[in-house]
N, C-alpha and C. Protein backbone atom coordinates (compact mmCIF):
# COMPACT_ATOMS: atom_id res chain seq x y z
N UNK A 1 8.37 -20.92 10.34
CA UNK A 1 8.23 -20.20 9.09
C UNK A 1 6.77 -20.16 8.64
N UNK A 2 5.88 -21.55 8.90
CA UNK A 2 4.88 -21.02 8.48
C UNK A 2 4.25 -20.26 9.36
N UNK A 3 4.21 -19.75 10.27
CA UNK A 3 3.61 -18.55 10.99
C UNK A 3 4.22 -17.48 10.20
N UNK A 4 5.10 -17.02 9.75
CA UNK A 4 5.48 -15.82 9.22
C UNK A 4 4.66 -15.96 7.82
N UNK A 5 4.96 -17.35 6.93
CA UNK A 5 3.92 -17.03 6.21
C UNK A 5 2.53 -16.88 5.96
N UNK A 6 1.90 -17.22 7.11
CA UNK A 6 0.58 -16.68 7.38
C UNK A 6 0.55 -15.49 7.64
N UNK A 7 1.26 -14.94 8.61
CA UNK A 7 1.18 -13.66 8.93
C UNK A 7 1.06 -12.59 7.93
N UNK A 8 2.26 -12.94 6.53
CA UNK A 8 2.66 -12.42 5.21
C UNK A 8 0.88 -12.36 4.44
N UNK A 9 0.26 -13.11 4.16
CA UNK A 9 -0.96 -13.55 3.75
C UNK A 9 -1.44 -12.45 4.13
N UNK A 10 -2.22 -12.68 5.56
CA UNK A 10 -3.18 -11.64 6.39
C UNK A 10 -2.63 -10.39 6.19
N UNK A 11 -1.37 -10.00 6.46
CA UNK A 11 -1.45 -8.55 6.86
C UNK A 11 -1.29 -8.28 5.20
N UNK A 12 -1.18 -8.56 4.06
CA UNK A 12 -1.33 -8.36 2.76
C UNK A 12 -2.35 -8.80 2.31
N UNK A 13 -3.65 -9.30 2.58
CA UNK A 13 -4.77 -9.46 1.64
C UNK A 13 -5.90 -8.22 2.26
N UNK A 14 -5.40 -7.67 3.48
CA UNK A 14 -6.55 -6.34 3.68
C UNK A 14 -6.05 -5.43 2.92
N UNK A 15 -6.87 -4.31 2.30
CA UNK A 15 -6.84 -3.32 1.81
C UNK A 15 -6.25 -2.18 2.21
N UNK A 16 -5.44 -1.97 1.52
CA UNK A 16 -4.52 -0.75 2.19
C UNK A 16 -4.16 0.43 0.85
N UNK A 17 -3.54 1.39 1.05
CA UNK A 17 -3.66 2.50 0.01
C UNK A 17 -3.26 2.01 -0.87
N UNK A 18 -1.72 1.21 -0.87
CA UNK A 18 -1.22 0.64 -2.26
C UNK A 18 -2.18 -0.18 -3.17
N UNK A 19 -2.95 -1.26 -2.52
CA UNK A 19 -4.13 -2.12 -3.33
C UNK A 19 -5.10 -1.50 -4.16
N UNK A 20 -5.80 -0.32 -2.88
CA UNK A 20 -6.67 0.95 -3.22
C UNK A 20 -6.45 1.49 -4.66
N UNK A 21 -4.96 2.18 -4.31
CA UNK A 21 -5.02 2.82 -5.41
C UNK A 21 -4.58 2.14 -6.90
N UNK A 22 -3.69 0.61 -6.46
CA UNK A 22 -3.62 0.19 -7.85
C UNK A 22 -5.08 -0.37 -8.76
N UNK A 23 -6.04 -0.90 -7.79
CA UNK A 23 -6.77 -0.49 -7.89
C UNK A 23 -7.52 0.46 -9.01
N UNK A 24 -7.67 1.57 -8.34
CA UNK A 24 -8.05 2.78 -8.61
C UNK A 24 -7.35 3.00 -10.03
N UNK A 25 -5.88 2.86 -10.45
CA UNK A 25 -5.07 3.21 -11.49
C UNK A 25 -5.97 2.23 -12.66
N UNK A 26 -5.68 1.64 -12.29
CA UNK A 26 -6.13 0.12 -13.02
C UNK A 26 -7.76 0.79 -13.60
N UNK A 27 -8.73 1.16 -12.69
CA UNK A 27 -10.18 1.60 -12.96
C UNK A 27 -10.11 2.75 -14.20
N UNK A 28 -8.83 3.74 -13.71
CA UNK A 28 -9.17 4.60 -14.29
C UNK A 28 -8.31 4.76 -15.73
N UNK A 29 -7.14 4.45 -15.80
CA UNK A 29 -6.46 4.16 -16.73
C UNK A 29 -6.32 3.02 -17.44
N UNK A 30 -6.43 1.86 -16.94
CA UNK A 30 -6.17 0.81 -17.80
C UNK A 30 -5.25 -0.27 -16.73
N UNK A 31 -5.02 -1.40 -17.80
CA UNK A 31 -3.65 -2.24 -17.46
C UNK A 31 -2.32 -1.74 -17.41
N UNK A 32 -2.09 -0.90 -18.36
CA UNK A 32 -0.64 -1.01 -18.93
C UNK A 32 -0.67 0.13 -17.74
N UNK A 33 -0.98 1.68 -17.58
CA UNK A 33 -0.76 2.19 -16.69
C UNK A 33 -0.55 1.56 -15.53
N UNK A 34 -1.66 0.72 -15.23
CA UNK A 34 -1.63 0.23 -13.97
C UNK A 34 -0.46 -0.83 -13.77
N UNK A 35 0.05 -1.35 -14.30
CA UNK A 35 0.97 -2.06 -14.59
C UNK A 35 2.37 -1.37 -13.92
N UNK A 36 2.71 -0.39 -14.43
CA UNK A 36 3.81 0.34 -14.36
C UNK A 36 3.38 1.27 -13.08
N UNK A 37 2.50 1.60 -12.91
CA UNK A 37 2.93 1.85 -11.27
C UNK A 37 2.74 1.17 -10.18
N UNK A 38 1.78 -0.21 -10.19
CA UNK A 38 2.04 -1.17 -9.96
C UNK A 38 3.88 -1.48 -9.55
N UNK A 39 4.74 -1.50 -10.43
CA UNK A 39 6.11 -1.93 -10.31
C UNK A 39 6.56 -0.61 -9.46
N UNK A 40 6.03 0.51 -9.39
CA UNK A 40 6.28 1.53 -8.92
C UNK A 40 6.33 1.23 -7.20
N UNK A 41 4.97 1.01 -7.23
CA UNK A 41 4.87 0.36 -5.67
C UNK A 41 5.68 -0.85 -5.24
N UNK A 42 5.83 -1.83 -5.73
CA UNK A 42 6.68 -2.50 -5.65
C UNK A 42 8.03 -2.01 -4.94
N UNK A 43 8.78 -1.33 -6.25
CA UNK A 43 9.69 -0.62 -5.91
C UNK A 43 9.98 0.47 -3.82
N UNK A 44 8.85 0.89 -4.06
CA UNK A 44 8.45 1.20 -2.66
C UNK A 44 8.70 0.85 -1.60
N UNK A 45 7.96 -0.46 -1.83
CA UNK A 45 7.85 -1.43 -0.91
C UNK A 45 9.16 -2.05 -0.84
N UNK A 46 9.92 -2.33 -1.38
CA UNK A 46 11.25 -2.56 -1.40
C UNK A 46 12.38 -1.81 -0.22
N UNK A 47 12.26 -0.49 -1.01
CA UNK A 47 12.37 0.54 -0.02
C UNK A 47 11.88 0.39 1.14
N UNK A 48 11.13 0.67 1.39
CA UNK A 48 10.29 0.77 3.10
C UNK A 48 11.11 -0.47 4.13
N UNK A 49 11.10 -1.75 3.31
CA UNK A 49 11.69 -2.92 3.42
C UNK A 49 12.98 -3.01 3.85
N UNK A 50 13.97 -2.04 3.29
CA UNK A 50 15.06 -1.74 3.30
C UNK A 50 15.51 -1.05 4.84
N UNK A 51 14.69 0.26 4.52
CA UNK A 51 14.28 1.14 5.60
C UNK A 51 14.00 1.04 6.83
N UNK A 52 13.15 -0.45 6.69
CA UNK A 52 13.22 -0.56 7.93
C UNK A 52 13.79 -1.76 8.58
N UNK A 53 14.56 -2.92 7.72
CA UNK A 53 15.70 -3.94 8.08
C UNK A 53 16.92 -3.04 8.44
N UNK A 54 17.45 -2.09 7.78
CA UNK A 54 18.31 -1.22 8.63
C UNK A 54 18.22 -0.51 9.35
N UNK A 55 16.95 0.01 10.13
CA UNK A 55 17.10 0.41 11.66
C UNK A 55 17.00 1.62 11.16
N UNK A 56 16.91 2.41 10.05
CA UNK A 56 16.73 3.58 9.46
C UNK A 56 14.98 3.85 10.31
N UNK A 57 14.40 3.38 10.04
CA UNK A 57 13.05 3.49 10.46
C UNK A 57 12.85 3.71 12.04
N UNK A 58 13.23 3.05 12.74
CA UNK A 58 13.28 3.13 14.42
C UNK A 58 13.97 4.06 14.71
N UNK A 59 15.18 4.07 14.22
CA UNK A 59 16.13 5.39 14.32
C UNK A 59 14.98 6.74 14.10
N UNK A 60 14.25 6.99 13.13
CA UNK A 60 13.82 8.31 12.90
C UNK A 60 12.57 7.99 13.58
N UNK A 61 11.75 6.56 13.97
CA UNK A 61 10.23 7.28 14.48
C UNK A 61 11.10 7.46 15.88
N UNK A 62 12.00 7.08 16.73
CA UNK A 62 12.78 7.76 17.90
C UNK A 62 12.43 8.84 18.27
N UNK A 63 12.79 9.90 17.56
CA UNK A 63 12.87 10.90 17.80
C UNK A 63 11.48 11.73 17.65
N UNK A 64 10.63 12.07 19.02
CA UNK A 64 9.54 12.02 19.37
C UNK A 64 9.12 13.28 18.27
N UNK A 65 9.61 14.29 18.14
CA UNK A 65 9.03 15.58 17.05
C UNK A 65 8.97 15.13 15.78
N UNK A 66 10.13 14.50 15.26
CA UNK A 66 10.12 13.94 14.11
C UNK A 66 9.08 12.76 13.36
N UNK A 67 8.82 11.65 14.27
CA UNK A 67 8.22 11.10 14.21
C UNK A 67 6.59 11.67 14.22
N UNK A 68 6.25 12.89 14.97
CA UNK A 68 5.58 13.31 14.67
C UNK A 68 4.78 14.05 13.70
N UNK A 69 5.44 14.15 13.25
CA UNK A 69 5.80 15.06 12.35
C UNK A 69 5.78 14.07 10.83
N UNK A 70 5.69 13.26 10.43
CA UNK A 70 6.13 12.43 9.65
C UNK A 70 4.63 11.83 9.72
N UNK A 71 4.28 11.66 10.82
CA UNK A 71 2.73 10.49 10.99
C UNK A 71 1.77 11.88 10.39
N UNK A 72 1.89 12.92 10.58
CA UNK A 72 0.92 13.95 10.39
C UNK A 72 0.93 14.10 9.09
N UNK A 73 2.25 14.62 8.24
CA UNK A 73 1.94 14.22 7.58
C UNK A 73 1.60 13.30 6.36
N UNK A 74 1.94 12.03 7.03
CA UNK A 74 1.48 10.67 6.12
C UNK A 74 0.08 10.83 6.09
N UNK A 75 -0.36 10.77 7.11
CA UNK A 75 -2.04 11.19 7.54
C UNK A 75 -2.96 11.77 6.17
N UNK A 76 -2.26 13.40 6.63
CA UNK A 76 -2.85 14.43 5.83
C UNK A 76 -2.47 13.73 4.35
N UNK A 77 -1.97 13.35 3.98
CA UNK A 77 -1.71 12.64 2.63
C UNK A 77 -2.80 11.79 2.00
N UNK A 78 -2.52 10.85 2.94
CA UNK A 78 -3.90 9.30 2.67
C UNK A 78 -4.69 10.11 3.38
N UNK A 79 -5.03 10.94 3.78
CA UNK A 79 -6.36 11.57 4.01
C UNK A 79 -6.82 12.36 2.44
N UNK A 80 -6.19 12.99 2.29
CA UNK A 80 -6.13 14.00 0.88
C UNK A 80 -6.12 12.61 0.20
N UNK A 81 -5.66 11.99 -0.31
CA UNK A 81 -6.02 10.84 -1.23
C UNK A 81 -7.84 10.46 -1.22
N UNK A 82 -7.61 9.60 0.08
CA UNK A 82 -9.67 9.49 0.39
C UNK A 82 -10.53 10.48 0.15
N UNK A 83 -10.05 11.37 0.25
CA UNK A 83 -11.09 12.53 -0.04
C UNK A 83 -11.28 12.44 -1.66
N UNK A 84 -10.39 12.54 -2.53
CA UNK A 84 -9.88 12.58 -4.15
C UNK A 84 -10.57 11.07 -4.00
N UNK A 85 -10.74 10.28 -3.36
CA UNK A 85 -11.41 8.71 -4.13
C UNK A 85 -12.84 8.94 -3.81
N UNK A 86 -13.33 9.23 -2.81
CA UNK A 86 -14.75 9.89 -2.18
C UNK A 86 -15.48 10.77 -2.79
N UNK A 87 -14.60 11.93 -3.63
CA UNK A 87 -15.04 12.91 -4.24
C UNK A 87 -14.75 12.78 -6.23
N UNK A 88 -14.31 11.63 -6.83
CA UNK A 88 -14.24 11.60 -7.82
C UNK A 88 -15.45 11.15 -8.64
N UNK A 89 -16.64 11.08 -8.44
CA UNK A 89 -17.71 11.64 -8.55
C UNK A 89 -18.49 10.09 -9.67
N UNK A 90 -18.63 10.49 -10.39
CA UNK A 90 -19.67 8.77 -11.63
C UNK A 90 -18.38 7.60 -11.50
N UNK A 91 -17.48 8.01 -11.86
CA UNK A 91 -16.21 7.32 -12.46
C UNK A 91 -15.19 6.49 -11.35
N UNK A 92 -15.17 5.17 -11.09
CA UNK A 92 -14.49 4.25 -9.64
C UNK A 92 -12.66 4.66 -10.49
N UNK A 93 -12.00 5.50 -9.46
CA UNK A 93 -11.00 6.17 -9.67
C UNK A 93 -10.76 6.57 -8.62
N UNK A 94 -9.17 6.45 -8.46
CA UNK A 94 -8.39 6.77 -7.45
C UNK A 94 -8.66 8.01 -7.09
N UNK A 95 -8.57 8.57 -7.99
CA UNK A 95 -8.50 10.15 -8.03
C UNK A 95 -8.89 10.81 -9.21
N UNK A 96 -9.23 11.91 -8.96
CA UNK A 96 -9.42 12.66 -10.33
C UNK A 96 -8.43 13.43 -10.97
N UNK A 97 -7.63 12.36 -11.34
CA UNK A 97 -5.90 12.95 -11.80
C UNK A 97 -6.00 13.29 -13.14
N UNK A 98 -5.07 14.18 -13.43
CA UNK A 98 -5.34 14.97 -14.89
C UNK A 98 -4.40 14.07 -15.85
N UNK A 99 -3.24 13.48 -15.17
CA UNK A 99 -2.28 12.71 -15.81
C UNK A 99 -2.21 11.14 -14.98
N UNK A 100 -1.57 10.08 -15.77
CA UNK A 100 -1.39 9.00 -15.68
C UNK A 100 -0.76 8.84 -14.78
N UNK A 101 -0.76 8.24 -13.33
CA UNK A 101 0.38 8.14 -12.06
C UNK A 101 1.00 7.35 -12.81
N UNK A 102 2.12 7.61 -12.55
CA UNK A 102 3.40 6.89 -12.52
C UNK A 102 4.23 5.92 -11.77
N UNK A 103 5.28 5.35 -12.39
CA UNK A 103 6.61 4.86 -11.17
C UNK A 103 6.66 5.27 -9.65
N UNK A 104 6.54 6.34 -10.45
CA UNK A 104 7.80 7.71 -8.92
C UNK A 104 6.37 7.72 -8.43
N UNK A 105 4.91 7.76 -8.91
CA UNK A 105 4.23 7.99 -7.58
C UNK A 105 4.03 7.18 -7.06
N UNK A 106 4.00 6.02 -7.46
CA UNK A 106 3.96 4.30 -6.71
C UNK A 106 4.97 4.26 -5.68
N UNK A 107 6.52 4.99 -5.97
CA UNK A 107 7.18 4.63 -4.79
C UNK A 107 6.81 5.35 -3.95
N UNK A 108 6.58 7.05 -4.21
CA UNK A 108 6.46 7.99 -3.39
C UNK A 108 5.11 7.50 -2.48
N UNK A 109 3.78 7.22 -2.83
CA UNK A 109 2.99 6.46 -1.87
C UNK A 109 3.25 5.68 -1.29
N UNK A 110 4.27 4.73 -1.44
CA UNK A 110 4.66 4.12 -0.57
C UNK A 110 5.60 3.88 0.62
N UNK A 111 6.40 5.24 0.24
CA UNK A 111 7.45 6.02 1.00
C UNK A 111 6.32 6.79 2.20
N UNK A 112 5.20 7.09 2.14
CA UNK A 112 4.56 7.39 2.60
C UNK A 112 3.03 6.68 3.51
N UNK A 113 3.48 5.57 2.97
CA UNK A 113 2.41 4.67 3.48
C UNK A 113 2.49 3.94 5.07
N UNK A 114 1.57 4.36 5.67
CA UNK A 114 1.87 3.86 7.27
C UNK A 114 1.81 2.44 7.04
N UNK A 115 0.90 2.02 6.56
CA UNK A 115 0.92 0.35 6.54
C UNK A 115 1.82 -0.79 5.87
N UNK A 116 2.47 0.28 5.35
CA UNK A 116 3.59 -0.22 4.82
C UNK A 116 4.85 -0.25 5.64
N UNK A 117 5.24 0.54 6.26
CA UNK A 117 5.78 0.77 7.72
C UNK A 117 5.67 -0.36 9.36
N UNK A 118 4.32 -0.38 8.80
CA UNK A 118 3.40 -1.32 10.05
C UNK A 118 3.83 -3.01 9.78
N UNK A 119 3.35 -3.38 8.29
CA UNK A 119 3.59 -4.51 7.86
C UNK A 119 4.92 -4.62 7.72
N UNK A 120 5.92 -4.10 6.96
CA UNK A 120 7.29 -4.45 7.15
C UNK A 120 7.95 -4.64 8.78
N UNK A 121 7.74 -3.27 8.99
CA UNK A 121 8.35 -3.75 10.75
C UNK A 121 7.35 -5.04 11.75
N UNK A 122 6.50 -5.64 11.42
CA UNK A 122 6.18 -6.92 12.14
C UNK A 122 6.53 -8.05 11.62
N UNK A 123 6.76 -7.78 10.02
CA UNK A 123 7.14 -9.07 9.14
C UNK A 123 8.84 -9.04 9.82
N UNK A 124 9.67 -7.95 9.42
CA UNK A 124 11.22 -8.26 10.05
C UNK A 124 11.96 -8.15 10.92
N UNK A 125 11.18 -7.49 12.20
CA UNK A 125 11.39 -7.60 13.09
C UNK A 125 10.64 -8.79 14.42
N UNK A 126 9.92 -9.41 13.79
CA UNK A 126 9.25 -10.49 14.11
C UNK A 126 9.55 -11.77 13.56
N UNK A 127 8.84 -13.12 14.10
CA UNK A 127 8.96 -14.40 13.71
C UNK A 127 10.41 -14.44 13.30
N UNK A 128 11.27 -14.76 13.52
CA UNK A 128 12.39 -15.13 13.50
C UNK A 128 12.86 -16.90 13.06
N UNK A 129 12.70 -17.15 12.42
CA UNK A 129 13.05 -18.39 12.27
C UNK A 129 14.42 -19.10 11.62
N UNK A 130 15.74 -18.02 11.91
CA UNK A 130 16.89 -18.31 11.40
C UNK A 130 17.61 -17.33 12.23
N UNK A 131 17.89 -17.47 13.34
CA UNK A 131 18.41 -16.67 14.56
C UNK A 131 19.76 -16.89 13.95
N UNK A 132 20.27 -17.45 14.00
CA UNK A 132 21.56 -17.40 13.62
C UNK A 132 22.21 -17.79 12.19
N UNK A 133 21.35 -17.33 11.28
CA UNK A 133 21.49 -16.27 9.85
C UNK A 133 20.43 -15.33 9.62
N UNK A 134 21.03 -14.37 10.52
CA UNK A 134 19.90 -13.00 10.11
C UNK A 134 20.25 -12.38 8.91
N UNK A 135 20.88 -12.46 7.93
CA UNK A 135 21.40 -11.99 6.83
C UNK A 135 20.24 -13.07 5.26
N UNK A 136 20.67 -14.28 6.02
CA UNK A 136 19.56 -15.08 5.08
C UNK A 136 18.31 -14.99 5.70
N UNK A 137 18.15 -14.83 6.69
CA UNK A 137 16.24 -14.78 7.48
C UNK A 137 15.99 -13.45 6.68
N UNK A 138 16.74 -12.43 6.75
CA UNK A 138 15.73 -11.61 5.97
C UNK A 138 15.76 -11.92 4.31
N UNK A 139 16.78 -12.13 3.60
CA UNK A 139 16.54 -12.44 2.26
C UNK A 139 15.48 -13.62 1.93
N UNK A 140 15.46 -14.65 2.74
CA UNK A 140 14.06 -15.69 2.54
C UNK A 140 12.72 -14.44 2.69
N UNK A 141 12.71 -13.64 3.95
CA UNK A 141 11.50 -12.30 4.30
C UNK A 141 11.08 -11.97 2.66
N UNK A 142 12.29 -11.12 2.52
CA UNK A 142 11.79 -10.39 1.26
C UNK A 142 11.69 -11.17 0.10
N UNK A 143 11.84 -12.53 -0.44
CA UNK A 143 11.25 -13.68 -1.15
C UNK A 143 9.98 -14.01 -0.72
N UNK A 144 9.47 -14.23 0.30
CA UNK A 144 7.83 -14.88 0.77
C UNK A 144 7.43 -13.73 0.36
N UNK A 145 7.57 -12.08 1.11
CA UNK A 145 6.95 -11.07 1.37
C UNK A 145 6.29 -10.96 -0.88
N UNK A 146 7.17 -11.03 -1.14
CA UNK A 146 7.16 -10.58 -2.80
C UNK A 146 6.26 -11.63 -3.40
N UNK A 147 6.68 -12.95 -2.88
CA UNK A 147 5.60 -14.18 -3.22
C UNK A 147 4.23 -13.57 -3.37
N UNK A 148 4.35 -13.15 -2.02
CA UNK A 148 2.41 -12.93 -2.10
C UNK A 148 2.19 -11.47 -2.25
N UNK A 149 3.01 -10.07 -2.16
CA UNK A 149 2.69 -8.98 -2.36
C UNK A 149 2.66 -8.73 -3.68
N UNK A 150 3.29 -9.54 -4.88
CA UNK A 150 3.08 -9.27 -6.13
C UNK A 150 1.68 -9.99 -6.70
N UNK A 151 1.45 -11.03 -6.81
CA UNK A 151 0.13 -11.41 -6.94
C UNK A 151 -1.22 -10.72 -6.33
N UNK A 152 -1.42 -10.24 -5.55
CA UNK A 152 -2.49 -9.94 -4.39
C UNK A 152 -2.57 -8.70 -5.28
N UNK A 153 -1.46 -7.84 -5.33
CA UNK A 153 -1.34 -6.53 -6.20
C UNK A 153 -1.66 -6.52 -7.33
N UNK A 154 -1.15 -7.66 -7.99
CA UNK A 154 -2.01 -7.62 -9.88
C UNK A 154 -3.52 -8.23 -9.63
N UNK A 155 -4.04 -9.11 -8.62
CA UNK A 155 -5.26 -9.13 -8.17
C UNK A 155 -6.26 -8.25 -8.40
N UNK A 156 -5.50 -6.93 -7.37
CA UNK A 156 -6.59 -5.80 -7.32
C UNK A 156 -6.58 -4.98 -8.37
N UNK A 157 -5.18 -5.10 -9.75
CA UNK A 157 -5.09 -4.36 -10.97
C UNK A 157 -6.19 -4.86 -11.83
N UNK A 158 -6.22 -6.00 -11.70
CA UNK A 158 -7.32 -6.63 -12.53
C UNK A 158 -8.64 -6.27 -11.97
N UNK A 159 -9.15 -6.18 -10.36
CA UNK A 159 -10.28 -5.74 -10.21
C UNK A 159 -10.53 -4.63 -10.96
N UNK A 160 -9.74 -3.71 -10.36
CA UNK A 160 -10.18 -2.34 -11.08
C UNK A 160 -10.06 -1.89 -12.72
N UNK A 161 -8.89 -2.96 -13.30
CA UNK A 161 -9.63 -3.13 -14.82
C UNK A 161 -10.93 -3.78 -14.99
N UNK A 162 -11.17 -4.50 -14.77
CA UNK A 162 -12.56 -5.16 -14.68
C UNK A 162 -13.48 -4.27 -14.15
N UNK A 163 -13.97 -3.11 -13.36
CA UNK A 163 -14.53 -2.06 -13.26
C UNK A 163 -14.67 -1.32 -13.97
N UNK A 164 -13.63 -0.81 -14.48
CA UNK A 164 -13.56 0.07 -15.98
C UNK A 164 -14.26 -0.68 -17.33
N UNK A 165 -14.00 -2.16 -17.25
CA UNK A 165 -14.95 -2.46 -18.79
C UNK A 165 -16.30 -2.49 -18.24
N UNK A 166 -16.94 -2.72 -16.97
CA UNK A 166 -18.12 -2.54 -16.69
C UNK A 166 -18.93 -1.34 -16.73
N UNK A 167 -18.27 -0.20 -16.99
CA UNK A 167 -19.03 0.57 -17.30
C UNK A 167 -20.29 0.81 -16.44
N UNK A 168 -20.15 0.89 -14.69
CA UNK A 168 -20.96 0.74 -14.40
C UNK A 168 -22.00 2.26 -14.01
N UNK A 169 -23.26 1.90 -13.53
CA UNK A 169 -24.04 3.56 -13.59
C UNK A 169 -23.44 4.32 -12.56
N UNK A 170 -23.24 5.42 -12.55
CA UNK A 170 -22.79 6.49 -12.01
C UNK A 170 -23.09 6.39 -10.19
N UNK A 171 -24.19 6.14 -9.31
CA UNK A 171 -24.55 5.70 -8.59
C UNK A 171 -23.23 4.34 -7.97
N UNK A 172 -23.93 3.30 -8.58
CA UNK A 172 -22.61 2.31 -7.84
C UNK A 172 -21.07 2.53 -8.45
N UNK A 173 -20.81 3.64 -8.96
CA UNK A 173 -19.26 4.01 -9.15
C UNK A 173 -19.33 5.18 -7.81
N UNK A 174 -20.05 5.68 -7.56
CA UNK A 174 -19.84 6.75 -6.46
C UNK A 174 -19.77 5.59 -5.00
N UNK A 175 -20.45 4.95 -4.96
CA UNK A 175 -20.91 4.28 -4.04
C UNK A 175 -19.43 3.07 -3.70
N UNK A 176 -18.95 2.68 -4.82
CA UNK A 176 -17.09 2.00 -5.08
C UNK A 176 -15.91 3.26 -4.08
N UNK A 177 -16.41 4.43 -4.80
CA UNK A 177 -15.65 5.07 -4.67
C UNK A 177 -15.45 5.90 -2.91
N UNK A 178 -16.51 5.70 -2.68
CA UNK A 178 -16.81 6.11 -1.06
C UNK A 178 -16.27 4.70 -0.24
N UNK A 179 -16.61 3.89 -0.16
CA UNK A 179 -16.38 2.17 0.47
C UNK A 179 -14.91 2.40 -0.04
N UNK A 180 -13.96 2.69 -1.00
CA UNK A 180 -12.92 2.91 -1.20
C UNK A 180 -12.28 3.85 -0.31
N UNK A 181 -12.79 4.97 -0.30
CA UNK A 181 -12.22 6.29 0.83
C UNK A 181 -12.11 5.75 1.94
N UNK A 182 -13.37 5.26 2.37
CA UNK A 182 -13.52 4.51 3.93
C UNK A 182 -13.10 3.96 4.41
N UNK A 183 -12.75 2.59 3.92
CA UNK A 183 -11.11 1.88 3.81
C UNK A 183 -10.00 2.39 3.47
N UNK A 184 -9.88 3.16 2.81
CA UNK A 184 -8.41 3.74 3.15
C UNK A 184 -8.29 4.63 4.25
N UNK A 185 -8.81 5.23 4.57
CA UNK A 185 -8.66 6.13 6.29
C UNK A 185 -9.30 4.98 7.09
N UNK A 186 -9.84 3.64 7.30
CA UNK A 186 -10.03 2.86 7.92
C UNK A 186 -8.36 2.25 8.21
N UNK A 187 -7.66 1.69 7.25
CA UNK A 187 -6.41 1.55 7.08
C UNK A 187 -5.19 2.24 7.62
N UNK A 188 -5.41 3.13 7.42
CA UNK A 188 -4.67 4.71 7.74
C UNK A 188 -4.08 5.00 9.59
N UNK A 189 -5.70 4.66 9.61
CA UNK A 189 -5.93 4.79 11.30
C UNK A 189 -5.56 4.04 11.83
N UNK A 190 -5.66 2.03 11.52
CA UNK A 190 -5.38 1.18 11.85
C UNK A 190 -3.72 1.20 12.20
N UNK A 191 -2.87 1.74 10.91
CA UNK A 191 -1.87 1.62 10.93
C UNK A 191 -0.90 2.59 11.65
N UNK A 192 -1.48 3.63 11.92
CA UNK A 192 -0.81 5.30 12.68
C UNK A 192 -0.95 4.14 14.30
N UNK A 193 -2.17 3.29 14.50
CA UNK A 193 -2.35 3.11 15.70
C UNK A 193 -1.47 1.74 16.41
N UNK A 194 -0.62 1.48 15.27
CA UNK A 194 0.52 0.37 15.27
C UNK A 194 1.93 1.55 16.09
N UNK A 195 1.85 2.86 15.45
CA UNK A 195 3.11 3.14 15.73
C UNK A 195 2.90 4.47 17.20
C-alpha cells in the first residue's frame, strides 16, 4: 500500500489542467469561485474514477476510431485552453472568460482531461494490494486518491488567490501565464503518450 501511496503523491503533485486551471479560477476570480469549481473538479474526478474502475474506459479507448477520436479531441481542447492561458494578456488567468467557471465546467474538464484518465487507470488498475477484496481495494483507492487530491487542489486555489492579491506588473503576469500554457500542453502530451 505504501507504494500506491506514493505513487498517489507523485502522479498528483505535477501540474496538470485541473491544478492549472483551479489555479487560474482562483487568480482570476477569487476563493469562493474557485472553491466551487474546485468541487466541480472533484466531482470529475470522481467520475473519470468511476469510468474507469468499470471498464467503461478500456471498453471505449478499444475501439481504435473512437478512441481516436476522443484523444483529438481532448487535445484540441487543452490545447484551446493553453492558448486562452498564453494569450490572456497583464492578468495570471486561466482564461479570458467573460463569466465565472463553474461546477459543470470543473466536471466537464475533467471528463475531458487525459491525465486524469492516465492517473486513474495506473492508480486502479495497478498496485493491488487486496487481491481478494477488489470491491474494498478500490474503495480504500478512492479514500487515499481524495486524501491527497483534495488538499494539493486547495493548494493551488490558494496559489492563485495569492496571485490575484499581488497584484503583480503586467510583464510577470504574462510571463505566469505562458509557463502556465507550457505546462499544460507539456501535461497534455505527457498524458495522450500514456494511452
Amino acid at each position: 500500500m505504501l507504494e500506491f501511496v506514493s505513487a498517489v503523491f507523485l502522479l498528483l503533485i505535477t501540474p496538470g489542467p485541473g491544478v492549472l486551471s483551479v489555479a487560474g479560477v482562483g487568480s482570476g476570480f477569487g476563493f469562493g469561485a474557485g472553491r466551487r469549481y474546485l468541487w466541480g473538479l472533484c466531482a470529475g474526478n470522481f467520475l473519470v474514477g468511476l469510468i474507469v474502475v468499470s471498464g467503461l474506459a478500456a471498453l471505449l479507448l478499444a475501439i481504435p476510431w473512437l478512441k481516436t477520436t476522443l484523444l483529438i479531441a481532448s487535445a484540441a481542447y487543452l490545447g484551446w485552453l493553453a492558448w486562452k492561458i498564453a494569450t490572456a494578456g497583464g492578468r495570471v488567468a486561466f482564461s479570458a472568460a467573460e463569466r465565472v467557471p463553474s461546477q459543470r465546467d470543473g466536471i466537464a474538464l475533467q471528463l475531458v482531461n487525459p491525465k486524469a484518465y492516465a492517473v486513474n487507470t495506473n492508480l486502479f488498475t495497478g498496485f493491488a494490494f487486496m487481491a481478494n477484496q477488489p470491491a474494498q481495494e478500490v474503495l480504500i483507492k478512492f479514500l487515499i486518491l481524495n486524501a491527497f487530491w483534495i488538499p494539493i487542489h486547495f493548494l493551488w486555489l490558494w496559489a492563485g488567490v495569492s496571485l490575484r492579491r499581488m497584484d503583480l506588473p503586467e510583464r510577470y503576469s504574462r510571463l505566469i501565464n505562458i509557463t502556465m500554457a507550457f505546462c499544460l500542453v507539456g501535461v497534455v502530451v505527457l498524458a495522450l503518450d500514456l494511452f
